[in-house]
Each structure stands twice: as C-alpha cells, then as structure tokens.
N, C-alpha and C. Protein backbone atom coordinates (compact mmCIF):
# COMPACT_ATOMS: atom_id res chain seq x y z
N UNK A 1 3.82 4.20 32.06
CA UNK A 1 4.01 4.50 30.65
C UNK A 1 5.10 5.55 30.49
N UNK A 2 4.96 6.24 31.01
CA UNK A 2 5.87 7.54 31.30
C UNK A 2 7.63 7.06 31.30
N UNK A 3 8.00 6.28 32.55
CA UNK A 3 8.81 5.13 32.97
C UNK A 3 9.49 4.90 31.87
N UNK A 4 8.74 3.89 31.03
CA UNK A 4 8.77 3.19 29.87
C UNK A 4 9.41 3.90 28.40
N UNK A 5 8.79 5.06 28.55
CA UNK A 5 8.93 5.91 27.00
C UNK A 5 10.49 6.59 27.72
N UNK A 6 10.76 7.10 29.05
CA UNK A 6 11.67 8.16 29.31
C UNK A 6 13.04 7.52 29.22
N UNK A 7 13.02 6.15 29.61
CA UNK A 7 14.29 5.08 29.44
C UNK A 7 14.91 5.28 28.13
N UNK A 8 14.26 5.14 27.27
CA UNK A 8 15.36 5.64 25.77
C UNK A 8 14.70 6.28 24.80
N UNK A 9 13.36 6.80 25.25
CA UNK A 9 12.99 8.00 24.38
C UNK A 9 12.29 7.32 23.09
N UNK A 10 11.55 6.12 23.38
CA UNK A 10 10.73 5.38 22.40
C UNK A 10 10.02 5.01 22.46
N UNK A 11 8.90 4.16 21.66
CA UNK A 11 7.49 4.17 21.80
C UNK A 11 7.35 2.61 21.57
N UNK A 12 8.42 1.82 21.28
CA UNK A 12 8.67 0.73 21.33
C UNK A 12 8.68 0.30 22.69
N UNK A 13 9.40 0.33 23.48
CA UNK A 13 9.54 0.34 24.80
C UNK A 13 7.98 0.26 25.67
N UNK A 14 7.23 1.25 25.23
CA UNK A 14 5.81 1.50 25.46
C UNK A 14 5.36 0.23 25.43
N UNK A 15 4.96 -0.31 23.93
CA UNK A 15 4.49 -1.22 23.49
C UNK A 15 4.69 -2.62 24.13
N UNK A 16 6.27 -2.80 24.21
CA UNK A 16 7.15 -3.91 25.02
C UNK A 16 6.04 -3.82 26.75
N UNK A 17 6.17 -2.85 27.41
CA UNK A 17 5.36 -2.89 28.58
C UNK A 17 3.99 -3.40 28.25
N UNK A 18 3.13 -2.94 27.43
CA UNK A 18 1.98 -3.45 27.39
C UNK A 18 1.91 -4.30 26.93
N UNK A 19 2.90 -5.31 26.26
CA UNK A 19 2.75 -6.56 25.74
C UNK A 19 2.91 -7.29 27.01
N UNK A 20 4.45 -7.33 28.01
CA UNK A 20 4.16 -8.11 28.63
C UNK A 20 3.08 -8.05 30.07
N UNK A 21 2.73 -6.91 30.10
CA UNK A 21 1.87 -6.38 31.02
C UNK A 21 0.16 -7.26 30.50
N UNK A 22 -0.06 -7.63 29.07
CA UNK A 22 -1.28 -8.98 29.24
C UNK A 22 -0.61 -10.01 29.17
N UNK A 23 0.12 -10.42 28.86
CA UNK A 23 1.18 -11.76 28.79
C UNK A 23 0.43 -11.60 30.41
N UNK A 24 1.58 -10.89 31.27
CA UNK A 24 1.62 -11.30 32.75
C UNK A 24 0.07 -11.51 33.33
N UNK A 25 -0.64 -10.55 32.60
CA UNK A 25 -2.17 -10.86 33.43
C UNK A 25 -2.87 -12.49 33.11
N UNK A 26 -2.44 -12.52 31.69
CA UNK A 26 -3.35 -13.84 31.44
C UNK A 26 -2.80 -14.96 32.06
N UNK A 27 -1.09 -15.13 32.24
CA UNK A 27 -0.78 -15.94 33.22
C UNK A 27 -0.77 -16.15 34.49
N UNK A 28 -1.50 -15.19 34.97
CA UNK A 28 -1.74 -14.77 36.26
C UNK A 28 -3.11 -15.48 36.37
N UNK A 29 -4.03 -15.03 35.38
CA UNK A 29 -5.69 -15.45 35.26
C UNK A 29 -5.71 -17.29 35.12
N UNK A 30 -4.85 -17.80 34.24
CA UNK A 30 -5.12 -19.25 34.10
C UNK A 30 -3.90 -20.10 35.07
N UNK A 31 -3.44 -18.97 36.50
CA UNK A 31 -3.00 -19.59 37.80
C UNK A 31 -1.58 -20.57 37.26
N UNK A 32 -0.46 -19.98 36.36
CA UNK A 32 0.59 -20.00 36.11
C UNK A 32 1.64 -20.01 37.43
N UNK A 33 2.36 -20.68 37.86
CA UNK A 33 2.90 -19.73 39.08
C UNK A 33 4.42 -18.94 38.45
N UNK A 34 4.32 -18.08 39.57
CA UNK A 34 5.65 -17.06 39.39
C UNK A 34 7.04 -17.56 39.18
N UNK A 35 7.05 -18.23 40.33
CA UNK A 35 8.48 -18.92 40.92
C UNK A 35 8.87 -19.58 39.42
N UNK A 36 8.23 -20.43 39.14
CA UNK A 36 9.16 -20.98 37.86
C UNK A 36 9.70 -20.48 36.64
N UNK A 37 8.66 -19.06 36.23
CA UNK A 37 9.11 -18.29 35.33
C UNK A 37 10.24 -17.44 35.49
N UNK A 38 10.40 -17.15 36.64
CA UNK A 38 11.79 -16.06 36.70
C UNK A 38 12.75 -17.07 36.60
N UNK A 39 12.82 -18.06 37.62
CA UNK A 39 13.85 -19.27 37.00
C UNK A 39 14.13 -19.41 36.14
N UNK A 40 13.06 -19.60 34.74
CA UNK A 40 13.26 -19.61 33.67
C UNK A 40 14.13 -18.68 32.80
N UNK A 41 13.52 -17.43 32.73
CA UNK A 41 13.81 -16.41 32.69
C UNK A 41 15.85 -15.92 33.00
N UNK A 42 16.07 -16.62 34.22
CA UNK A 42 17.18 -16.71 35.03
C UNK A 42 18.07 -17.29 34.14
N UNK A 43 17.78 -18.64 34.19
CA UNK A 43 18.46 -19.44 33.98
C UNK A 43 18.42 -20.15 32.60
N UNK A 44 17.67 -19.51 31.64
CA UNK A 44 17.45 -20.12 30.37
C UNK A 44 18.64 -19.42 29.68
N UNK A 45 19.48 -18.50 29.70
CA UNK A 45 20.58 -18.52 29.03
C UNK A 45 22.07 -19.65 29.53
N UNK A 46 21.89 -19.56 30.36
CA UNK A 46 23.10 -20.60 31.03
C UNK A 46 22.97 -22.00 30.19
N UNK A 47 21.61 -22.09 30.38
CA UNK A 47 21.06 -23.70 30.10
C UNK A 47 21.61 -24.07 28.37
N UNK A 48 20.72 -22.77 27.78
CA UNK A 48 21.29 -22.75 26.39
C UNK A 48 22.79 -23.18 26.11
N UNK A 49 23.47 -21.81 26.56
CA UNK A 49 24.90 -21.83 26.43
C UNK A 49 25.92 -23.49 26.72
N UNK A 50 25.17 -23.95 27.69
CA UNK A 50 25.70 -25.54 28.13
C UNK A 50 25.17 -26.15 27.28
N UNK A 51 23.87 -26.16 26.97
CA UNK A 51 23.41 -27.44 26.01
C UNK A 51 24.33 -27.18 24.47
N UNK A 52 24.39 -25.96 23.99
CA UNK A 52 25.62 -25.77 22.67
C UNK A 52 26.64 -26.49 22.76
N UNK A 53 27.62 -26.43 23.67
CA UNK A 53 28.70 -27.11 24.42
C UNK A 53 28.75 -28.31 24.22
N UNK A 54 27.74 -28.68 24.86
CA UNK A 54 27.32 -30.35 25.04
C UNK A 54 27.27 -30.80 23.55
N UNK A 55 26.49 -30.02 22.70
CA UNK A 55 26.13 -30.63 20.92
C UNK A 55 27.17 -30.63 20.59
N UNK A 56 28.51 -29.16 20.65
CA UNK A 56 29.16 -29.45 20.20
C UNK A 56 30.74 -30.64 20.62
N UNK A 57 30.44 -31.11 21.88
CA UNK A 57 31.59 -31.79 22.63
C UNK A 57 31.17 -33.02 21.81
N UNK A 58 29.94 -33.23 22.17
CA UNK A 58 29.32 -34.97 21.43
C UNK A 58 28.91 -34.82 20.09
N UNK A 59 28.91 -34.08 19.21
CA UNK A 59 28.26 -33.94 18.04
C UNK A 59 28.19 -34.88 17.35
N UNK A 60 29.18 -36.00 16.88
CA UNK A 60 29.55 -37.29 16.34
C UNK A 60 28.62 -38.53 16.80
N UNK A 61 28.20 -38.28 18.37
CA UNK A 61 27.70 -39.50 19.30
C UNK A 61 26.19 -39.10 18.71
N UNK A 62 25.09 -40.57 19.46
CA UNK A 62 23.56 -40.02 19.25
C UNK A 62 23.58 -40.24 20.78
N UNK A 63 22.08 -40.63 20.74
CA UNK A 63 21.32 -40.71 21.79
C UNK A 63 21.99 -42.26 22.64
N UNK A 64 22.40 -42.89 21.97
CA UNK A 64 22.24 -44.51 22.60
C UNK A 64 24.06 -44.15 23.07
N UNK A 65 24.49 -42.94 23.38
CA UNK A 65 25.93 -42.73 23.57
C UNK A 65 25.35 -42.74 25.14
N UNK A 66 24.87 -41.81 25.02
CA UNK A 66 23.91 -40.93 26.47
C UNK A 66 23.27 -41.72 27.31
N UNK A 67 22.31 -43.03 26.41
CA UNK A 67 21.87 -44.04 27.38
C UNK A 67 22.75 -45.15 27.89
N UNK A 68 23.84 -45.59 26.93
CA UNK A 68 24.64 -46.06 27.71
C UNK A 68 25.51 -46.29 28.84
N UNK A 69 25.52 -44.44 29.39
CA UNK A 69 26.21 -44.48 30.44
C UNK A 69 24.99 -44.65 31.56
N UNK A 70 25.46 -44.74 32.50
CA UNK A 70 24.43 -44.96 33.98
C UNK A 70 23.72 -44.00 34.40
N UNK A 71 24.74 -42.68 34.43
CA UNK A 71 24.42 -41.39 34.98
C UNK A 71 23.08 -40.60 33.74
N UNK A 72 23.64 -41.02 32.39
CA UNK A 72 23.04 -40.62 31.39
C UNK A 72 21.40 -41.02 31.33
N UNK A 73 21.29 -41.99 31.57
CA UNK A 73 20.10 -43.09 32.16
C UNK A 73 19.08 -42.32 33.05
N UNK A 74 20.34 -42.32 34.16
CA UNK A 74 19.47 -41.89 35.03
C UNK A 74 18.93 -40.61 34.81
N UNK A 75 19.44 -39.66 34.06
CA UNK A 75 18.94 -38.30 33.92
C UNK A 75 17.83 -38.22 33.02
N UNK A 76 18.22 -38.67 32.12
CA UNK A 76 17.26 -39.14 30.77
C UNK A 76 15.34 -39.76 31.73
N UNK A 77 15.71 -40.86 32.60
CA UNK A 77 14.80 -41.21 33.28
C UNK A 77 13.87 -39.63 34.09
N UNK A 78 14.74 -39.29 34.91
CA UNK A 78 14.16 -37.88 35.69
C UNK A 78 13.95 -37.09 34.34
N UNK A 79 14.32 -36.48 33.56
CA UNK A 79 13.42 -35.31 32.96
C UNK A 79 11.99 -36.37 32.07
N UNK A 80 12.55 -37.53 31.90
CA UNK A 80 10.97 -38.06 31.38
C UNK A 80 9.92 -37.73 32.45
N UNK A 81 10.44 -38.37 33.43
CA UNK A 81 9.42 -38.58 34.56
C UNK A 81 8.60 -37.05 34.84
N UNK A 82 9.70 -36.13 35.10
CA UNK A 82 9.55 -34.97 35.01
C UNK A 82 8.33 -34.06 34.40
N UNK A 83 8.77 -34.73 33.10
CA UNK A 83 7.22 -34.41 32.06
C UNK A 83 5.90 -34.78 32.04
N UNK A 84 5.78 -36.11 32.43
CA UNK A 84 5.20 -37.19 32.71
C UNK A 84 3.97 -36.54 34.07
N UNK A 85 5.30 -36.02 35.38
CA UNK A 85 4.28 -36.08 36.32
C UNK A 85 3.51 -34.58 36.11
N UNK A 86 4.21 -33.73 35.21
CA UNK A 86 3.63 -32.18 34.99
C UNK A 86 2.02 -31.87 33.82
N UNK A 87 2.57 -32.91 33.44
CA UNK A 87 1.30 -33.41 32.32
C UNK A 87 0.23 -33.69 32.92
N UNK A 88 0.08 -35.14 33.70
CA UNK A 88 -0.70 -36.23 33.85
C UNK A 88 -1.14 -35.75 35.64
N UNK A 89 -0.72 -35.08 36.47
CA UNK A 89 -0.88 -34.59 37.93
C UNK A 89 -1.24 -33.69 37.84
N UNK A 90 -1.69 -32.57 37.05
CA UNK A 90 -2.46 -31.25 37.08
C UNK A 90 -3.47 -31.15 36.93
N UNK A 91 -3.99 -32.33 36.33
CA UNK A 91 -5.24 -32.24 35.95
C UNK A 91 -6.22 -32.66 37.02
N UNK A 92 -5.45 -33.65 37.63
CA UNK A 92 -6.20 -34.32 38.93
C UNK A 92 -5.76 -33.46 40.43
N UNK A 93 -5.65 -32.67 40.33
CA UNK A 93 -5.40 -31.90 41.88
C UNK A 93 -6.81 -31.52 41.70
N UNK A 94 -7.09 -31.57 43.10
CA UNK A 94 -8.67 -30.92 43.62
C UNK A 94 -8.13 -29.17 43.59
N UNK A 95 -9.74 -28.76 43.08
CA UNK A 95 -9.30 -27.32 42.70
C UNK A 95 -9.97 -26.84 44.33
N UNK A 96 -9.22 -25.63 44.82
CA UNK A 96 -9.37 -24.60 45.36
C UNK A 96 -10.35 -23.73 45.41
C-alpha cells in the first residue's frame, strides 16, 4: 500500500492496487491461467492498432471480400474453430 500511494502521491493508485489485487484473486480462485492474460495484456494494443488499419485499408469491402480469398478462409476457419474448441472442451476435461 505504501508502494502504491508513494509512486505519485495518491489514493487512487491505492484503490487501482486493490482493485486489481481481487480481480487477480478471483481469477486465480475460478483456475484462469496466467500465461494468456499477460499475452493479452501484451499484445492487445498491437492487435488493436492493426485491426484499425485493416478497417481502415478495407473499409469499402465486407466480409464475403475476406472469404473470398483462400488465406482469408483459412483464417476465418482457425479463429472459428478456435472458439469452438475453447467453449465446447472445457467443460469436458476431467477435473483434478
């Protein structure tokens, strides 16, 4: 707490720690894993910044621009699947 308040002399800061300090416990408690959140965390501005890019390079095109190509297909296919197996495979792992 100390840490927290001495960084810029606010009580906001405080608060910010103890917010994500139960954030982190409860995702810890309902067995969240780590590894993917800092990734997230990592790499969710990059991702943003490209996907803007992308809206604005194709903005004119839809979706059936994207499925038309092969590569587009195929990607479109993997993040379905993607979802698909994160959904529908968690539920059925034998628990620990």
């Amino acid at each position: 707490v100390m840490g927290a308040f001495a960084v810029n002399l606010n009580y906001i800061d405080v608060y910010v720690m103890f917010g994500a300090g139960i954030v982190g416990y409860v995702l810890h408690r309902f067995g969240f894993p780590l590894a993917p959140m800092v990734l997230a965390v990592i790499l969710g501005p990059l991702a943003d910044e490209n996907l803007r890019r992308a809206l604005l390079t194709f903005e004119d095109k839809g979706l059936l621009f994207v499925l038309s190509r092969p590569i587009g297909t195929i990607l479109i296919l993997i993040v379905l699947y993607t979802f698909y197996d994160g959904i529908f495979r968690r539920g059925k792992e034998p628990k620990k």
